[in-house]
Protein backbone atom coordinates (compact mmCIF):
# COMPACT_ATOMS: atom_id res chain seq x y z
CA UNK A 1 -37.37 52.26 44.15
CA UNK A 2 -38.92 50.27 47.10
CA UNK A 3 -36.49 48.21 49.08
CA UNK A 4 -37.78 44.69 50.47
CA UNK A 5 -36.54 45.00 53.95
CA UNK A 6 -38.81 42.60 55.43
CA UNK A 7 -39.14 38.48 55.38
CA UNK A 8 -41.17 38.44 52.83
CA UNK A 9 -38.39 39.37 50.34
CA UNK A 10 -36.50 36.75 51.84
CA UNK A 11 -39.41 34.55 50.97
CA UNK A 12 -39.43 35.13 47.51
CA UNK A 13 -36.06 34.75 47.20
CA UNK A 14 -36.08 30.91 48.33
CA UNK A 15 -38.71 30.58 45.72
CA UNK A 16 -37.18 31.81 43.00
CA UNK A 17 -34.11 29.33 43.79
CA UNK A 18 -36.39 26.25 44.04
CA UNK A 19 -37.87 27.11 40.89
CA UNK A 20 -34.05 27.32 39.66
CA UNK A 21 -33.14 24.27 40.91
CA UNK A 22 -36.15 22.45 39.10
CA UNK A 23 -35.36 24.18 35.76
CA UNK A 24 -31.69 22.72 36.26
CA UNK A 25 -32.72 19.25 37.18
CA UNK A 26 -35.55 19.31 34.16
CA UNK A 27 -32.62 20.12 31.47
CA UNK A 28 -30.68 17.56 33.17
CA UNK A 29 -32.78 14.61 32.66
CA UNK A 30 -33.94 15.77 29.10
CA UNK A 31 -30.44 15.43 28.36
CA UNK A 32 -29.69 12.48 29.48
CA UNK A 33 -33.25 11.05 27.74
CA UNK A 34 -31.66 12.18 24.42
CA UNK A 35 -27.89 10.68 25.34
CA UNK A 36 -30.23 7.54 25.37
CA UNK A 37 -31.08 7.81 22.30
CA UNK A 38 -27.86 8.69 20.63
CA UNK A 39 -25.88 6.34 18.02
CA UNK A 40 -23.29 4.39 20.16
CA UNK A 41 -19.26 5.57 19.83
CA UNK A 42 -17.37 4.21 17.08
CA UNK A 43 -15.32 1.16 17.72
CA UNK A 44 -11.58 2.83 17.53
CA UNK A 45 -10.08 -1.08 16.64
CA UNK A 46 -12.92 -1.27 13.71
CA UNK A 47 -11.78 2.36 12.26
CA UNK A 48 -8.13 1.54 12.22
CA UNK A 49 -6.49 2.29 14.93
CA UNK A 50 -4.41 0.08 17.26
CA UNK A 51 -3.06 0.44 20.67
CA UNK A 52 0.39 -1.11 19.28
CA UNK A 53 3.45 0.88 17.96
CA UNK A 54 4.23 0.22 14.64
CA UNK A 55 8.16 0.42 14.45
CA UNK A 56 8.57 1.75 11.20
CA UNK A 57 6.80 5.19 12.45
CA UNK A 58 8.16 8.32 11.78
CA UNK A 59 8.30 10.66 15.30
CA UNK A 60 5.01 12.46 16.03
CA UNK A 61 3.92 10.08 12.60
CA UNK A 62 0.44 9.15 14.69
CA UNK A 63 -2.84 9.93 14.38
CA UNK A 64 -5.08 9.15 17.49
CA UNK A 65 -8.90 7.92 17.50
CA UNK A 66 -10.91 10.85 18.15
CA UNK A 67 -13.09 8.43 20.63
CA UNK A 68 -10.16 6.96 22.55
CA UNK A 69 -6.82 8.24 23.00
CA UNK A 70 -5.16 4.78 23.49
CA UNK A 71 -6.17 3.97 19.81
CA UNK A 72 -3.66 5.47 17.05
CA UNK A 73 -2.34 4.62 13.40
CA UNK A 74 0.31 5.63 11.83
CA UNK A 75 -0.18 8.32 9.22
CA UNK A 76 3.63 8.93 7.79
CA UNK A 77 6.14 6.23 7.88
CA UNK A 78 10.25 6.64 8.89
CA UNK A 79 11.62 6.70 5.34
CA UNK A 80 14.87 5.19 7.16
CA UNK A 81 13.33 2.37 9.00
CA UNK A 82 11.74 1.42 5.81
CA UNK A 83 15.22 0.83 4.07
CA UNK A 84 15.01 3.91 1.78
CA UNK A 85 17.98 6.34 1.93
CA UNK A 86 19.40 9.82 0.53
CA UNK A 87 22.07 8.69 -1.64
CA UNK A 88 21.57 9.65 -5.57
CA UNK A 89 21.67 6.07 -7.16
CA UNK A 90 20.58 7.43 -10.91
CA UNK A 91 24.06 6.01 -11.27
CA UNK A 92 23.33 2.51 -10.99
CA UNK A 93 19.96 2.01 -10.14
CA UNK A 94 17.48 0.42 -13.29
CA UNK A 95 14.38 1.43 -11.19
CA UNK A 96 14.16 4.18 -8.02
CA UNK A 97 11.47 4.37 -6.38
CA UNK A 98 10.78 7.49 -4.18
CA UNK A 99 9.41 7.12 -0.11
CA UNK A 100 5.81 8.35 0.31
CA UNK A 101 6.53 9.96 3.62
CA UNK A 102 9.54 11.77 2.34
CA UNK A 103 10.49 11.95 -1.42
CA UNK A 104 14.12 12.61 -0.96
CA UNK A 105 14.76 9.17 0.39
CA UNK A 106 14.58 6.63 -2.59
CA UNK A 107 15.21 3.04 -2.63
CA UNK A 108 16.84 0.71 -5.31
CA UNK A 109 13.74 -1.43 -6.43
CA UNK A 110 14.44 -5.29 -8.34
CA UNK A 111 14.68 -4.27 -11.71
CA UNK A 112 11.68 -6.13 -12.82
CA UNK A 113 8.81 -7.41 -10.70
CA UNK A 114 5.63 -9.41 -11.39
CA UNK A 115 3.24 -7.61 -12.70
CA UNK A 116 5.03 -4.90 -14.43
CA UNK A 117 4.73 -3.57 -17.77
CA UNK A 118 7.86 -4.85 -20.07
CA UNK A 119 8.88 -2.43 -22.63
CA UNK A 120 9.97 -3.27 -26.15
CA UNK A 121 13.27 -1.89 -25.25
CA UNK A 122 13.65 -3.88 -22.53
CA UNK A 123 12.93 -2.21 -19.76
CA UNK A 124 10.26 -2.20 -17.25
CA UNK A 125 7.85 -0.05 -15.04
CA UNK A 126 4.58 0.00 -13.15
CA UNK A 127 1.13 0.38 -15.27
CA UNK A 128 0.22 3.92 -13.44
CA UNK A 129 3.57 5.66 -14.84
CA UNK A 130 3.31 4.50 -17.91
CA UNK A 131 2.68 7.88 -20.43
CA UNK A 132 2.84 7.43 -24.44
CA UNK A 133 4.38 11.11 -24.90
CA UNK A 134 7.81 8.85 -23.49
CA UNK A 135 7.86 6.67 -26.58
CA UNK A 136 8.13 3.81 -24.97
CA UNK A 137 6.22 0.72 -26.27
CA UNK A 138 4.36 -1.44 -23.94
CA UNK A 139 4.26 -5.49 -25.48
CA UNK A 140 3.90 -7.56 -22.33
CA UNK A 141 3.63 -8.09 -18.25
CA UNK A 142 6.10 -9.79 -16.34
CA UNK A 143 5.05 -12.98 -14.95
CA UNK A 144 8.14 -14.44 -13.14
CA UNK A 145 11.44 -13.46 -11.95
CA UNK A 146 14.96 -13.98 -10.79
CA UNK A 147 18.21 -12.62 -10.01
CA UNK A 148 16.41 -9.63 -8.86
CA UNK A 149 14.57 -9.06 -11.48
CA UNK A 150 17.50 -8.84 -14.16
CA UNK A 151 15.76 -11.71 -16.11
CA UNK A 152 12.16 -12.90 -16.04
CA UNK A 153 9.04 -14.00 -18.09
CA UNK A 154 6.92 -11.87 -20.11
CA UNK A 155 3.65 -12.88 -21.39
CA UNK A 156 2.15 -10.62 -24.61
CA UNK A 157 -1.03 -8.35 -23.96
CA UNK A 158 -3.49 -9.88 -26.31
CA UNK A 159 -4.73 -13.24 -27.44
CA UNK A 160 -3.15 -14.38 -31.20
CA UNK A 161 -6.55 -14.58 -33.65
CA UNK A 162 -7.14 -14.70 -37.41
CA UNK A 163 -9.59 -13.86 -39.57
CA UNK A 164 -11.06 -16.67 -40.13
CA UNK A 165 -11.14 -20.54 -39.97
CA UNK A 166 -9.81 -20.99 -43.48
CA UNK A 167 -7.03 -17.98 -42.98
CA UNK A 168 -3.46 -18.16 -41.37
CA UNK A 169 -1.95 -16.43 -38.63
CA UNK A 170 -0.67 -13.03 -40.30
CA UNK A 171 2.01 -11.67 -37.76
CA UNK A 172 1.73 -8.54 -39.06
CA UNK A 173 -2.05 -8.31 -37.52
CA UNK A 174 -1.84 -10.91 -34.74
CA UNK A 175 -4.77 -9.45 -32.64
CA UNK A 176 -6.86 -8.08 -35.39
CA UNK A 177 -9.20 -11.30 -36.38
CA UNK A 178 -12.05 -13.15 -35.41
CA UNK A 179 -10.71 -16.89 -34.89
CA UNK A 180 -8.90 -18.48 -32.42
CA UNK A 181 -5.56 -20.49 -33.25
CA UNK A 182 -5.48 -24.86 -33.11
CA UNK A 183 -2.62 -26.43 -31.57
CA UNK A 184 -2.36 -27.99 -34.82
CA UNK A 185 -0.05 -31.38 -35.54
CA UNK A 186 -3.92 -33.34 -34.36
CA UNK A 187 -2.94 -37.37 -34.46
CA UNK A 188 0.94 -36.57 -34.43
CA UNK A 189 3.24 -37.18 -31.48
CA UNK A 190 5.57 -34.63 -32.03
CA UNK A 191 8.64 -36.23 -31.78
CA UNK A 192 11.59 -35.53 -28.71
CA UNK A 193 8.48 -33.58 -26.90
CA UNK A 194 7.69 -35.49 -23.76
CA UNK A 195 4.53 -36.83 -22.99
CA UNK A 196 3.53 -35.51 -19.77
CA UNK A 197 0.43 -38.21 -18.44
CA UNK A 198 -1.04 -40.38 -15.74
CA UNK A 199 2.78 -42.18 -14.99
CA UNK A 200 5.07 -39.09 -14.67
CA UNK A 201 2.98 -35.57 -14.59
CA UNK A 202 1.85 -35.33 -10.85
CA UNK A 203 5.06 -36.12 -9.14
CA UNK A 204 6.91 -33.86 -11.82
CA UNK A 205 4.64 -30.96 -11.14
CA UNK A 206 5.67 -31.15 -7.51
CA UNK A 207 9.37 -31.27 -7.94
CA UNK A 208 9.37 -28.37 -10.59
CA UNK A 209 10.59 -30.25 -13.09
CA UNK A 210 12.41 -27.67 -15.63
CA UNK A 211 10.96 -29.27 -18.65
CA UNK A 212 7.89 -28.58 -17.69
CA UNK A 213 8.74 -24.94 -17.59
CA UNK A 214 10.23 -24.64 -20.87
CA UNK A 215 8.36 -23.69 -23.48
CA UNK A 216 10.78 -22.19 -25.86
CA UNK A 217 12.86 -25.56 -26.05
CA UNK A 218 8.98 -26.91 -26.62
CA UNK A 219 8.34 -24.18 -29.24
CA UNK A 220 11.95 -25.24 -30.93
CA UNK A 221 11.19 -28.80 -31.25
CA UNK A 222 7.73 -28.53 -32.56
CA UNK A 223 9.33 -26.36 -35.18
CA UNK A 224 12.25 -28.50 -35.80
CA UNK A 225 9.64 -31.80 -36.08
CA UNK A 226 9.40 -33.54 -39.44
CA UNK A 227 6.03 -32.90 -40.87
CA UNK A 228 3.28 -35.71 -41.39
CA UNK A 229 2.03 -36.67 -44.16
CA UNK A 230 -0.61 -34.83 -44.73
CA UNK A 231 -3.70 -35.03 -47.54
CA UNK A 232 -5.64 -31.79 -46.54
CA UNK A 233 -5.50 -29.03 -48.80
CA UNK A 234 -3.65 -25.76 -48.21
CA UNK A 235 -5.58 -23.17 -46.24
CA UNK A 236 -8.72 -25.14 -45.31
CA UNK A 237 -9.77 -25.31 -41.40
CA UNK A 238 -8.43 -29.04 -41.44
CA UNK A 239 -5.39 -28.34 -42.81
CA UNK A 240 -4.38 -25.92 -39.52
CA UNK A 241 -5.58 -28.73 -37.11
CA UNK A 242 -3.22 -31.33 -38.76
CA UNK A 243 -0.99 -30.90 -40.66
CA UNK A 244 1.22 -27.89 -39.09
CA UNK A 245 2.12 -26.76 -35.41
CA UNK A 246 -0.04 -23.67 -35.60
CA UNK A 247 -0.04 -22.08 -32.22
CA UNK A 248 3.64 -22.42 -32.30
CA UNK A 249 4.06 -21.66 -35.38
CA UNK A 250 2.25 -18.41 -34.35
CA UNK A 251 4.34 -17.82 -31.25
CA UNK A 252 7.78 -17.68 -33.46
CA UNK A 253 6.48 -15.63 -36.08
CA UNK A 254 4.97 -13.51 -33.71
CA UNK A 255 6.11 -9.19 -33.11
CA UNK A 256 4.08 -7.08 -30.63
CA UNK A 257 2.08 -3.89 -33.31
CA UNK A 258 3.97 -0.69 -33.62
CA UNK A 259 7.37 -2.71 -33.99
CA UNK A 260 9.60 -3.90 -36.41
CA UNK A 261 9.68 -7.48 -36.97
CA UNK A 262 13.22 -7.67 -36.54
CA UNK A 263 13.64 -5.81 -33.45
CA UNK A 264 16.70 -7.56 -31.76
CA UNK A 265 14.78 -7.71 -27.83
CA UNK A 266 11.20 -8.37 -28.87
CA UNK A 267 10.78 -9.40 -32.75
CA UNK A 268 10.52 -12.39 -35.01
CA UNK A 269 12.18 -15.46 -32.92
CA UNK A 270 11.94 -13.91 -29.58
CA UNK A 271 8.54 -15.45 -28.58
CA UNK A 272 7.02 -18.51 -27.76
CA UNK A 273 4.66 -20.60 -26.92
CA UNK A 274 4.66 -21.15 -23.00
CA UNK A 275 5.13 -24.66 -21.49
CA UNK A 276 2.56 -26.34 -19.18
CA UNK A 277 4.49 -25.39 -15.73
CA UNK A 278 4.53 -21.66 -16.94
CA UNK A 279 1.17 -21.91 -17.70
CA UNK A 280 0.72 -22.50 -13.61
CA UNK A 281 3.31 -19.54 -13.19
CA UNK A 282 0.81 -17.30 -14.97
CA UNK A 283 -2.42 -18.19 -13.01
CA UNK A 284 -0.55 -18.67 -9.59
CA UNK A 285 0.24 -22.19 -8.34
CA UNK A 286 1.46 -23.77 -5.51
CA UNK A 287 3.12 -27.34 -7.12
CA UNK A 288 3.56 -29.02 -3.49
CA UNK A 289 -0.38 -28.59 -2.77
CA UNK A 290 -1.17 -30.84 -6.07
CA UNK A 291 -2.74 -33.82 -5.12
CA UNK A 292 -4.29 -35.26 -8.78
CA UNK A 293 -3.10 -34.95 -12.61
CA UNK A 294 -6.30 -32.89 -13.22
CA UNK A 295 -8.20 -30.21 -11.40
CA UNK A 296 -8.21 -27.64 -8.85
CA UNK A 297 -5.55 -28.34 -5.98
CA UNK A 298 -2.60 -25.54 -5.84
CA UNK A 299 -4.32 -22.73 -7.20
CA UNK A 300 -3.81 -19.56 -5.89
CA UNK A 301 -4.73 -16.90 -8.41
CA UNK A 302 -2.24 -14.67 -6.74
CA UNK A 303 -0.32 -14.01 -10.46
CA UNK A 304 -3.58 -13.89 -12.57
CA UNK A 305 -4.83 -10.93 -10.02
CA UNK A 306 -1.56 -8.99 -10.52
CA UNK A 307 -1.35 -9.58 -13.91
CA UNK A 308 -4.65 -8.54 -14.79
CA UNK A 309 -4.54 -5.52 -13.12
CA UNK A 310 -1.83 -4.34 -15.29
CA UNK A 311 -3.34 -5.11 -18.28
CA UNK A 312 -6.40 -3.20 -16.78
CA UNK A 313 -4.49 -0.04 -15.99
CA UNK A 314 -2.81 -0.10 -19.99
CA UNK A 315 -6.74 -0.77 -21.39
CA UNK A 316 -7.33 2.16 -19.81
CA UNK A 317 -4.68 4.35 -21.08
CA UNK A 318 -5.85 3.40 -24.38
CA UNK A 319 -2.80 0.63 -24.81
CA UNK A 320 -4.23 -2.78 -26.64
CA UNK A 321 -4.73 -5.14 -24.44
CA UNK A 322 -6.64 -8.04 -22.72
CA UNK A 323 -7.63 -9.66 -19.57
CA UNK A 324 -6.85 -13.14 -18.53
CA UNK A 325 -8.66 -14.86 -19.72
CA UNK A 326 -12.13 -16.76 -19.46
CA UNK A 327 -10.98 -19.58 -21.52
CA UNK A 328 -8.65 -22.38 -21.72
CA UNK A 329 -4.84 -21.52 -22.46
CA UNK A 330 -2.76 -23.68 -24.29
CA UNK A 331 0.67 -24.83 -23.34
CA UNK A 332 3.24 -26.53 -25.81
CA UNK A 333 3.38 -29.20 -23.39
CA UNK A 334 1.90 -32.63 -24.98
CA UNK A 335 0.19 -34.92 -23.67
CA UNK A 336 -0.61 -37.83 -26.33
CA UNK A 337 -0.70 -37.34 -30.40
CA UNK A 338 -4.10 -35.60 -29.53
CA UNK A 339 -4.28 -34.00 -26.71
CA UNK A 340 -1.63 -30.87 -25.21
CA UNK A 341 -2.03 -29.68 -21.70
CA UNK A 342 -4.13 -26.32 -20.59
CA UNK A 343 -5.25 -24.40 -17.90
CA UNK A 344 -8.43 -22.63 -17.42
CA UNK A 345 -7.87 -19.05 -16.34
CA UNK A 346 -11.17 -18.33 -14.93
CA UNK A 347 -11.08 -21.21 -12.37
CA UNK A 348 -7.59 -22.29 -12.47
CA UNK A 349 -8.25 -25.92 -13.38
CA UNK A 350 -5.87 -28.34 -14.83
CA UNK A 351 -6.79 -30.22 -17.17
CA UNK A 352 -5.55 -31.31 -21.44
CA UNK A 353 -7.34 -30.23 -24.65
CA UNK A 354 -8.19 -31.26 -27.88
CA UNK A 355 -5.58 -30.09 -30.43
CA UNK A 356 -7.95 -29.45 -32.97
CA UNK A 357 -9.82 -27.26 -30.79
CA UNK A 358 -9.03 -23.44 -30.38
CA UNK A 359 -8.67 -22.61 -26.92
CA UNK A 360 -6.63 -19.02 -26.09
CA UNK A 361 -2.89 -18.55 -27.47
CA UNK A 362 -0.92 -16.41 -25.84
CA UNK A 363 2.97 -16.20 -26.06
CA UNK A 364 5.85 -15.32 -23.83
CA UNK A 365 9.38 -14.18 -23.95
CA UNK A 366 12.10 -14.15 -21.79
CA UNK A 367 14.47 -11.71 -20.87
């Protein structure tokens, strides 16, 4: 093999490195030409992440922003900074509900809650658990609460019908017809109901006033009224508009399908027809932001969501039921001889409606 001994090996060799160097500084600049053209970094703040501790974090709970370091959210919660604990409460507890980070904590949930399924034996739970091989018997959603959830308002699944305008309500099929329900009693102040208009409704929406929120007194005292005199003949269309208190009529006689009329929580005499305040209650209102008898100010929307959703979840689980609503509700609130207070569920608006007209009946219970 012939050894290069001389300066021209030498030669070559600085030749060959300058010819390095250039093939180094070519790939360098291609690759910056295509960084140039690259998509720019994800915005870590935009994906989720935040520089801030959250303080309900479990220890090593984070998960950093693959782009910057200093961005991180939390991917498992401290079961014990969230208020849930190890004790067994099967004991006492009407509704346990179980930590996501860490199943054996549990926390004692109000017993009812807006927006849950309420069962016909009284007892309530969330739309996803429900499962028919239980036997349990979905007839309503809650729609308000107290005393941590031990009582509360329940609102049926499915507008009242019947089959036709000549028929009456027939409890026994309440969902099954064509027709909606009148008020009924058209051209009859119903006697010891108030009249909620222009001189005391605004300022007694504001302050909450409890008659306004009960519509099983209403229902009572629309049953209890003395009948008009009345010349229409017996199941004819005009005979439901005025001469008897159909809707609430409806609401007494009223049992969710699949149970007995006489069931003791949820039969015959357990429902009624909801008053004009719980009306608001269903939709979502806030009273203090009401600033005319009729319209739009103080709706939320907030309950209607909620409560829809539920009724979504049982629909799909093959459980009778219907949204709310894109129509008028009635209440058993009054407002003249003619005219009873409702509440558009679509749009939330305020606003009174013919008796003899058939806007949606739906009824309520409380528990």
């Amino acid at each position: 093999m012939l050894r290069v001994t001389d300066g021209v090996g030498c030669k070559l060799r600085e030749e060959n490195k300058m010819r390095y160097l250039m093939f180094l500084l070519c790939l360098i600049f291609a690759n910056v030409a295509n960084a140039m053209d690259c998509e720019k970094v994800p915005d870590c703040e935009s994906l989720g992440y935040s520089t801030e501790d959250e303080p309900n974090c479990a220890d090593n709970g984070y998960m950093f922003c693959p782009f910057n370091h200093d961005y991180k959210k939390c991917v498992q919660y401290n079961c014990a900074k969230l208020g849930f604990t190890e004790d067994d409460k099967t004991s006492w507890c009407g509704k346990i509900v179980k930590c996501k980070g860490n199943e054996k904590f549990t926390a004692c949930k109000a017993l009812c809650e807006v927006g849950d399924v309420y069962y016909a034996d009284g007892t309530c739970g969330y739309a996803e658990e429900y499962d028919d091989s239980l036997g349990k018997i979905p007839v309503g959603v809650v729609f308000w609460v107290t005393d941590n959830g031990r009582h509360g308002k329940v609102i049926n699944l499915k507008n009242l019908t019947r089959k036709s305008k000549d028929s009456a309500f027939d409890p026994a099929n309440p969902y099954n017809g064509d027709t909606p329900l009148h008020w009924g009693y058209l051209g009859y102040d119903v006697p010891n109901l108030i009249n909620y208009n222009e001189s005391n409704t605004l300022e007694k929406l504001k302050e909450h006033d409890p008659d306004l929120y009960d519509g099983k007194g209403n229902t009572a005292k629309i049953l209890a009224a003395d009948k008009p005199k009345c010349d229409y003949d017996l199941k004819t269309d005009e005979y439901y508009r005025h001469c008897i208190p159909q809707a609430a009529q409806a609401a007494h006689d009223f049992y969710p399908p699949n149970v007995e009329p006489n069931d003791p929580i949820v039969g015959r005499g357990k429902w009624y027809l909801p008053a004009y305040g719980e009306v608001l209650d269903i939709y979502g209102y806030d009273n203090s932001q009401i600033t005319e008898l009729t319209g739009l100010t103080g709706r939320k929307g907030d309950n209607k969501i909620v409560i829809n959703g539920t009724l979504a979840a049982l629909k799909s689980k093959g459980i009778v039921s219907e949204l709310e609503y894109l129509e008028y509700l009635y209440s058993s609130s009054e407002y003249d001889a003619d005219y009873a207070w409702s509440m558009n569920m679509a749009a939330g608006h305020r606003s009174t409606y013919y008796k003899g007209s058939t806007p949606v009946v739906r009824v309520c219970l409380e528990f």
